[in-house]
Protein backbone atom coordinates (compact mmCIF):
# COMPACT_ATOMS: atom_id res chain seq x y z
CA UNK A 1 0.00 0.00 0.00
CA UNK A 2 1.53 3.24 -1.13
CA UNK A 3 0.82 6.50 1.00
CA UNK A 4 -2.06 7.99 -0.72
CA UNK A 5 -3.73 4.79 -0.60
CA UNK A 6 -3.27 4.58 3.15
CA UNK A 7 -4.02 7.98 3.88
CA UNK A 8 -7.28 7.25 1.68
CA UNK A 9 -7.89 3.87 4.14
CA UNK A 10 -7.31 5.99 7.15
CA UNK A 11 -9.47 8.26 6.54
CA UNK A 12 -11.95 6.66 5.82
CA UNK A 13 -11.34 4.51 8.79
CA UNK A 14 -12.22 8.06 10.60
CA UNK A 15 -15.31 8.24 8.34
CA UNK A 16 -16.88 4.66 8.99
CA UNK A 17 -15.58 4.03 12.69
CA UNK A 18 -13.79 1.32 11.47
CA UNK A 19 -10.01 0.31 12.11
CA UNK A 20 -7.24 0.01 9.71
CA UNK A 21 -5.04 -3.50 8.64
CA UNK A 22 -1.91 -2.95 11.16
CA UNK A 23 -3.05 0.00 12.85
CA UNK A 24 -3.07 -0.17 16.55
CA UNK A 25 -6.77 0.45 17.63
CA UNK A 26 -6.01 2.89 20.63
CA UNK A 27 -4.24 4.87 18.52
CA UNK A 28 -6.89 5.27 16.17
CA UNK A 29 -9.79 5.64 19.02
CA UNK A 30 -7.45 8.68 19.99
CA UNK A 31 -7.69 10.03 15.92
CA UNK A 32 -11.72 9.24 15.97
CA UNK A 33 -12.45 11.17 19.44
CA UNK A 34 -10.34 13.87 18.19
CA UNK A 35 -11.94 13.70 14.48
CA UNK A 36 -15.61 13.50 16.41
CA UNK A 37 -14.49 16.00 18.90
CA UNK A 38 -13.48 18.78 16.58
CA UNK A 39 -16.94 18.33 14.00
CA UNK A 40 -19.36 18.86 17.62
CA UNK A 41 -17.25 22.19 18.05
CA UNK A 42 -17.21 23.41 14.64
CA UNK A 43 -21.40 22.46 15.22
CA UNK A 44 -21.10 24.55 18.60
CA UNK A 45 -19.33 27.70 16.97
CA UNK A 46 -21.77 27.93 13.53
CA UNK A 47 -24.81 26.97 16.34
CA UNK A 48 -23.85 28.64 19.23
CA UNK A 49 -27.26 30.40 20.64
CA UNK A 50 -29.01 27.11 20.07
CA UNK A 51 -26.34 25.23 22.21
CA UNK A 52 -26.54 27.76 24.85
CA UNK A 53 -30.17 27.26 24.72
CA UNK A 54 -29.94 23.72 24.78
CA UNK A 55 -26.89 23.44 27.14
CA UNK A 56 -23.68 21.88 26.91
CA UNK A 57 -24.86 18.22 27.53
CA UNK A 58 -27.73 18.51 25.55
CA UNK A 59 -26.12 19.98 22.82
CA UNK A 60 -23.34 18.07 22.94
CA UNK A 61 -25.44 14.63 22.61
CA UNK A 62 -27.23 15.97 19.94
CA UNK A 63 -24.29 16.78 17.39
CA UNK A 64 -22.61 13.54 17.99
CA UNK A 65 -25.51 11.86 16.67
CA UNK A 66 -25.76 14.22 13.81
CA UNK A 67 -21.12 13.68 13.03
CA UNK A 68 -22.38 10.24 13.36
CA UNK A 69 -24.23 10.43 10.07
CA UNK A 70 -22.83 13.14 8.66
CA UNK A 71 -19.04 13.32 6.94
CA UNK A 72 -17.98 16.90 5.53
CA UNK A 73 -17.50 16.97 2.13
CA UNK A 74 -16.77 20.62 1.46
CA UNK A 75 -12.85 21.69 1.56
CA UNK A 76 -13.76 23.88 4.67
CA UNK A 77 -15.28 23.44 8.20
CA UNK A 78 -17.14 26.69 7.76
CA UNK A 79 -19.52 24.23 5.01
CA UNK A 80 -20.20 21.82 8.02
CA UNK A 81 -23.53 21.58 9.31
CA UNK A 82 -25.82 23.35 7.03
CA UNK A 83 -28.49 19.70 6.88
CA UNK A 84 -28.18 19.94 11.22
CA UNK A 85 -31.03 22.36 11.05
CA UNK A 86 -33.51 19.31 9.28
CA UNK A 87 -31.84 17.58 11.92
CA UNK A 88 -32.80 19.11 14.41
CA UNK A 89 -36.16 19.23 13.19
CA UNK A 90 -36.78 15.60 13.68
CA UNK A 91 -35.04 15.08 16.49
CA UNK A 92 -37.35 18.04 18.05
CA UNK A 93 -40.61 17.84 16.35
CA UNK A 94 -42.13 18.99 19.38
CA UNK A 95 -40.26 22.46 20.16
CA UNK A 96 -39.84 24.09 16.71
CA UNK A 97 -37.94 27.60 18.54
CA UNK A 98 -34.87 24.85 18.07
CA UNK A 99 -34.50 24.25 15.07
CA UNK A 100 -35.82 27.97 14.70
CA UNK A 101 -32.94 28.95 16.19
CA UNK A 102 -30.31 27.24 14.22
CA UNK A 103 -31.98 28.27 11.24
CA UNK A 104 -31.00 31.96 12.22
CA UNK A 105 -27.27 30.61 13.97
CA UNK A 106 -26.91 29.51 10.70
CA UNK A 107 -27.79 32.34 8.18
CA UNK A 108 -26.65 34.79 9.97
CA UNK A 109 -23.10 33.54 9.95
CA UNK A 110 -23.37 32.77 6.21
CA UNK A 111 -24.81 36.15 5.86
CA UNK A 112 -21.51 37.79 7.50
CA UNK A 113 -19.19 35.72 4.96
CA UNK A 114 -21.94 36.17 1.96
CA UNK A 115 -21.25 38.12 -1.04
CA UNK A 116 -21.30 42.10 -1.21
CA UNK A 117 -24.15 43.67 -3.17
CA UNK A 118 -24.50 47.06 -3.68
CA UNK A 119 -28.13 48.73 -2.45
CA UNK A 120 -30.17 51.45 -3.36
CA UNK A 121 -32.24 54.36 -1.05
CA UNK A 122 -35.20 55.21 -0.73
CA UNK A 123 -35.08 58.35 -2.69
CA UNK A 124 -34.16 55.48 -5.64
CA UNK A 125 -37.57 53.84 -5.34
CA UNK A 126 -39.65 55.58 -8.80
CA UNK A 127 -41.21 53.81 -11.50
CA UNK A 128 -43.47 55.00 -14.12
CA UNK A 129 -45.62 51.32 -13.75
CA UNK A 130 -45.69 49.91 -10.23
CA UNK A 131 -47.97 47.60 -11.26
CA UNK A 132 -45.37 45.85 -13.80
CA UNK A 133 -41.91 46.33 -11.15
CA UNK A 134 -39.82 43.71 -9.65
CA UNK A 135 -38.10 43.73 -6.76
CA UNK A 136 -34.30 42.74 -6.66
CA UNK A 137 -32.96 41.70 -3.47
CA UNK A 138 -29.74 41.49 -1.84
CA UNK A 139 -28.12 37.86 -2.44
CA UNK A 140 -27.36 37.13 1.22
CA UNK A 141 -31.39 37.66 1.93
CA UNK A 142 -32.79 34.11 3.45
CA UNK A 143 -36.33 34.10 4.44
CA UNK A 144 -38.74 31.71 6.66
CA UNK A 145 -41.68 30.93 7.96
CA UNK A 146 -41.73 31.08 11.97
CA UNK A 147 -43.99 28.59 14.01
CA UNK A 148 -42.30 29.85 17.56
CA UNK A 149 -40.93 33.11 18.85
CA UNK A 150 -37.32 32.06 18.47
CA UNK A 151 -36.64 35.48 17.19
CA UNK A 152 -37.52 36.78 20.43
CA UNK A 153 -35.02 33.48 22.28
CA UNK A 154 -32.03 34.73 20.10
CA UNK A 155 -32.30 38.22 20.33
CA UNK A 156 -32.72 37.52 24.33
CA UNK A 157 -29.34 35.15 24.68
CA UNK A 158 -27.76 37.58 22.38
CA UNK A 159 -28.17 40.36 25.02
CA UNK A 160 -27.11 38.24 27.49
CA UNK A 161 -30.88 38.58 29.29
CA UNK A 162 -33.00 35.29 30.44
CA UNK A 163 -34.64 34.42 27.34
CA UNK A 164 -38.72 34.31 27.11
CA UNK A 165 -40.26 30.83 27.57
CA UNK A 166 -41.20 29.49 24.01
CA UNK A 167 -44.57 29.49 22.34
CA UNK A 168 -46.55 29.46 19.51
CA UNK A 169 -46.80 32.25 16.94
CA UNK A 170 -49.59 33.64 14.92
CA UNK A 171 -49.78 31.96 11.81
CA UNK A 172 -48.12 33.22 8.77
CA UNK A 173 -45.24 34.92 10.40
CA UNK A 174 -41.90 34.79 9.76
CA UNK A 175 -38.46 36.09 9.53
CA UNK A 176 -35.64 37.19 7.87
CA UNK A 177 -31.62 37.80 7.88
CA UNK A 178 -29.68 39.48 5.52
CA UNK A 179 -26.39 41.58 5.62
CA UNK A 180 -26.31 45.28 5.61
CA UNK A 181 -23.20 46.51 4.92
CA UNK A 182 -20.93 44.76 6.99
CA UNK A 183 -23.96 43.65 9.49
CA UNK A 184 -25.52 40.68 9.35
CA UNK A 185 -29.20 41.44 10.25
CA UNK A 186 -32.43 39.49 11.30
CA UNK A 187 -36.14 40.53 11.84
CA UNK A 188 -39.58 39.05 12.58
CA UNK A 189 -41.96 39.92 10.15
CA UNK A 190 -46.04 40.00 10.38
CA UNK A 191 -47.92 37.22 8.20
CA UNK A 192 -49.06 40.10 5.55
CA UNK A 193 -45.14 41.26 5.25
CA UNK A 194 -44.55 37.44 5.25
CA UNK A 195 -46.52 36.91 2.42
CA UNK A 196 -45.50 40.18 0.15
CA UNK A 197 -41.66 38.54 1.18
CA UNK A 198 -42.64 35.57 -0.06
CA UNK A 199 -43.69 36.45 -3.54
CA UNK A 200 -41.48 39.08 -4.27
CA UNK A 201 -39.11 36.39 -3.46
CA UNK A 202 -40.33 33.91 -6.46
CA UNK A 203 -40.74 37.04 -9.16
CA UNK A 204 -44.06 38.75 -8.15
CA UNK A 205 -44.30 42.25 -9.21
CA UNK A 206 -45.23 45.18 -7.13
CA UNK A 207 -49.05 45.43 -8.09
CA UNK A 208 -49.11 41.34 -7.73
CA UNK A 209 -48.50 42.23 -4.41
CA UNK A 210 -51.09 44.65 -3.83
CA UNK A 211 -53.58 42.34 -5.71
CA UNK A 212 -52.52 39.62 -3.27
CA UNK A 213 -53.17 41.95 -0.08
CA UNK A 214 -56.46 43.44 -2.03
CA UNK A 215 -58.17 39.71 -1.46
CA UNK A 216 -57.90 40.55 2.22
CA UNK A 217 -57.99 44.32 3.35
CA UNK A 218 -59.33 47.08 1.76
CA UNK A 219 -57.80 49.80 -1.07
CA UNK A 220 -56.27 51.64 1.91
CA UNK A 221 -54.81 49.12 3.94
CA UNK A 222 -53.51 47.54 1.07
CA UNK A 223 -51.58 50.31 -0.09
CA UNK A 224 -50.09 51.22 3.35
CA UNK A 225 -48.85 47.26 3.75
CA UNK A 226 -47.26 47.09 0.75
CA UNK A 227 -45.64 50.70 0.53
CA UNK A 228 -44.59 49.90 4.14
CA UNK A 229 -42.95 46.90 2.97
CA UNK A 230 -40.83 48.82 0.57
CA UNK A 231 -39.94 51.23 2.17
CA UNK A 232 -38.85 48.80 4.85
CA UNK A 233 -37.15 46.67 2.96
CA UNK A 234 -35.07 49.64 0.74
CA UNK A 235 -34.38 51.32 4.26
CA UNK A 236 -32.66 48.52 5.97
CA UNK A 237 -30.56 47.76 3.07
CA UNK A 238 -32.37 44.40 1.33
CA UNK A 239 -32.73 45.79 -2.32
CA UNK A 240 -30.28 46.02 -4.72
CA UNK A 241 -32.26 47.32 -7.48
CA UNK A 242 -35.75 47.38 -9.24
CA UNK A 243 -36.51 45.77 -12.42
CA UNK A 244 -39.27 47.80 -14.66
């Protein structure tokens, strides 16, 4: 066996658990533990207000199972652990503010290292046809539907403040993280601003937003939601641009 070959064998020794032809076992237990041992802390450090919500133990338990299953297979750590958040799903299906939270751990890391987009003001936002305008957004926007107030959990451990006990959410709400400037940002968002998100998202135009809102509220309310929402959006940095 030449020295690719058993580097190759080794690791995936590491990968399967398994032991190497004339490789003393303790030795490799001491390479698995520290192969094991270093995935659960790059897990901790991309996830770290969901394992201080969890705790340590908790935590801990819970990413072994997930390195168990799951071999990197990006060059960098900084790639490891995006599926933990479906993970964590099913292994909570009961307290959704979990997996909640990872979900926002996890983009707002990726929004700090995501790329740079230049972003327009709100003296930029005029178009002869609202009614036929898309909305461009910043590539490092992530979006999602919200079943718990985990925005509320994160922004509470983040401040270093006893986080509020977790419960349900209206229906339809969500949230949202992007980068502005150099700051990675997140925000809850009502079910109508949900919705507008949502579609604007996929390609809807301005007035398809309106006409969306119009099956609900009236002419007035309508207007004031989804001007709201633009002006929101354009103020804190989201859009890029506006396609007529």
């Amino acid at each position: 066996m030449n020295l690719r070959e058993r580097q190759r064998a080794f690791v995936s020794a590491l990968f399967s658990g398994t032991v190497p032809e004339d490789v003393d076992p303790r030795g490799m237990a001491v390479h698995a533990n520290n192969y094991r041992s270093q995935l659960v802390a790059c897990l901790r450090d991309s996830y770290e207000k969901t394992a201080l919500w969890l705790g340590d133990d908790v935590f801990d338990a819970v990413a072994s199972r997930y390195v168990e299953r799951h071999v990197p297979s990006s060059w960098t750590l900084d790639a490891y652990g995006e599926s933990f958040i479906p993970f964590l799903e099913r292994a909570y299906p009961a307290d959704d503010e979990v997996a909640e939270l990872a979900w926002l751990d996890w983009h707002l890391r990726r929004a700090f290292s995501g790329p740079d987009a230049e972003t327009i003001g709100v003296g930029d936002l005029a178009a002869d046809d609202w009614d036929r305008v898309e909305i461009d957004f910043v590539p490092t926007l992530r979006f999602r539907p919200m079943r718990s107030n985990a925005v509320a959990i994160w922004r509470a451990i983040a401040d270093g403040i006893p986080p509020p006990a977790p419960v349900a959410v209206e229906q339809g709400v969500g949230a949202r993280v992007w980068r502005n400037g150099l700051s990675p940002q997140f925000a809850s968002m009502t079910a109508d601003e949900s919705a507008c998100l949502d579609l604007a998202l996929t390609g809807a135009s301005f007035g398809e937003l309106c006409e969306y809102l119009g099956r609900t509220h009236d002419q007035e309310r309508t207007t004031r939601i989804a001007g709201g929402c633009l002006g929101a959006w354009t103020a804190e940095g989201m859009i890029r641009g506006l396609r007529r």
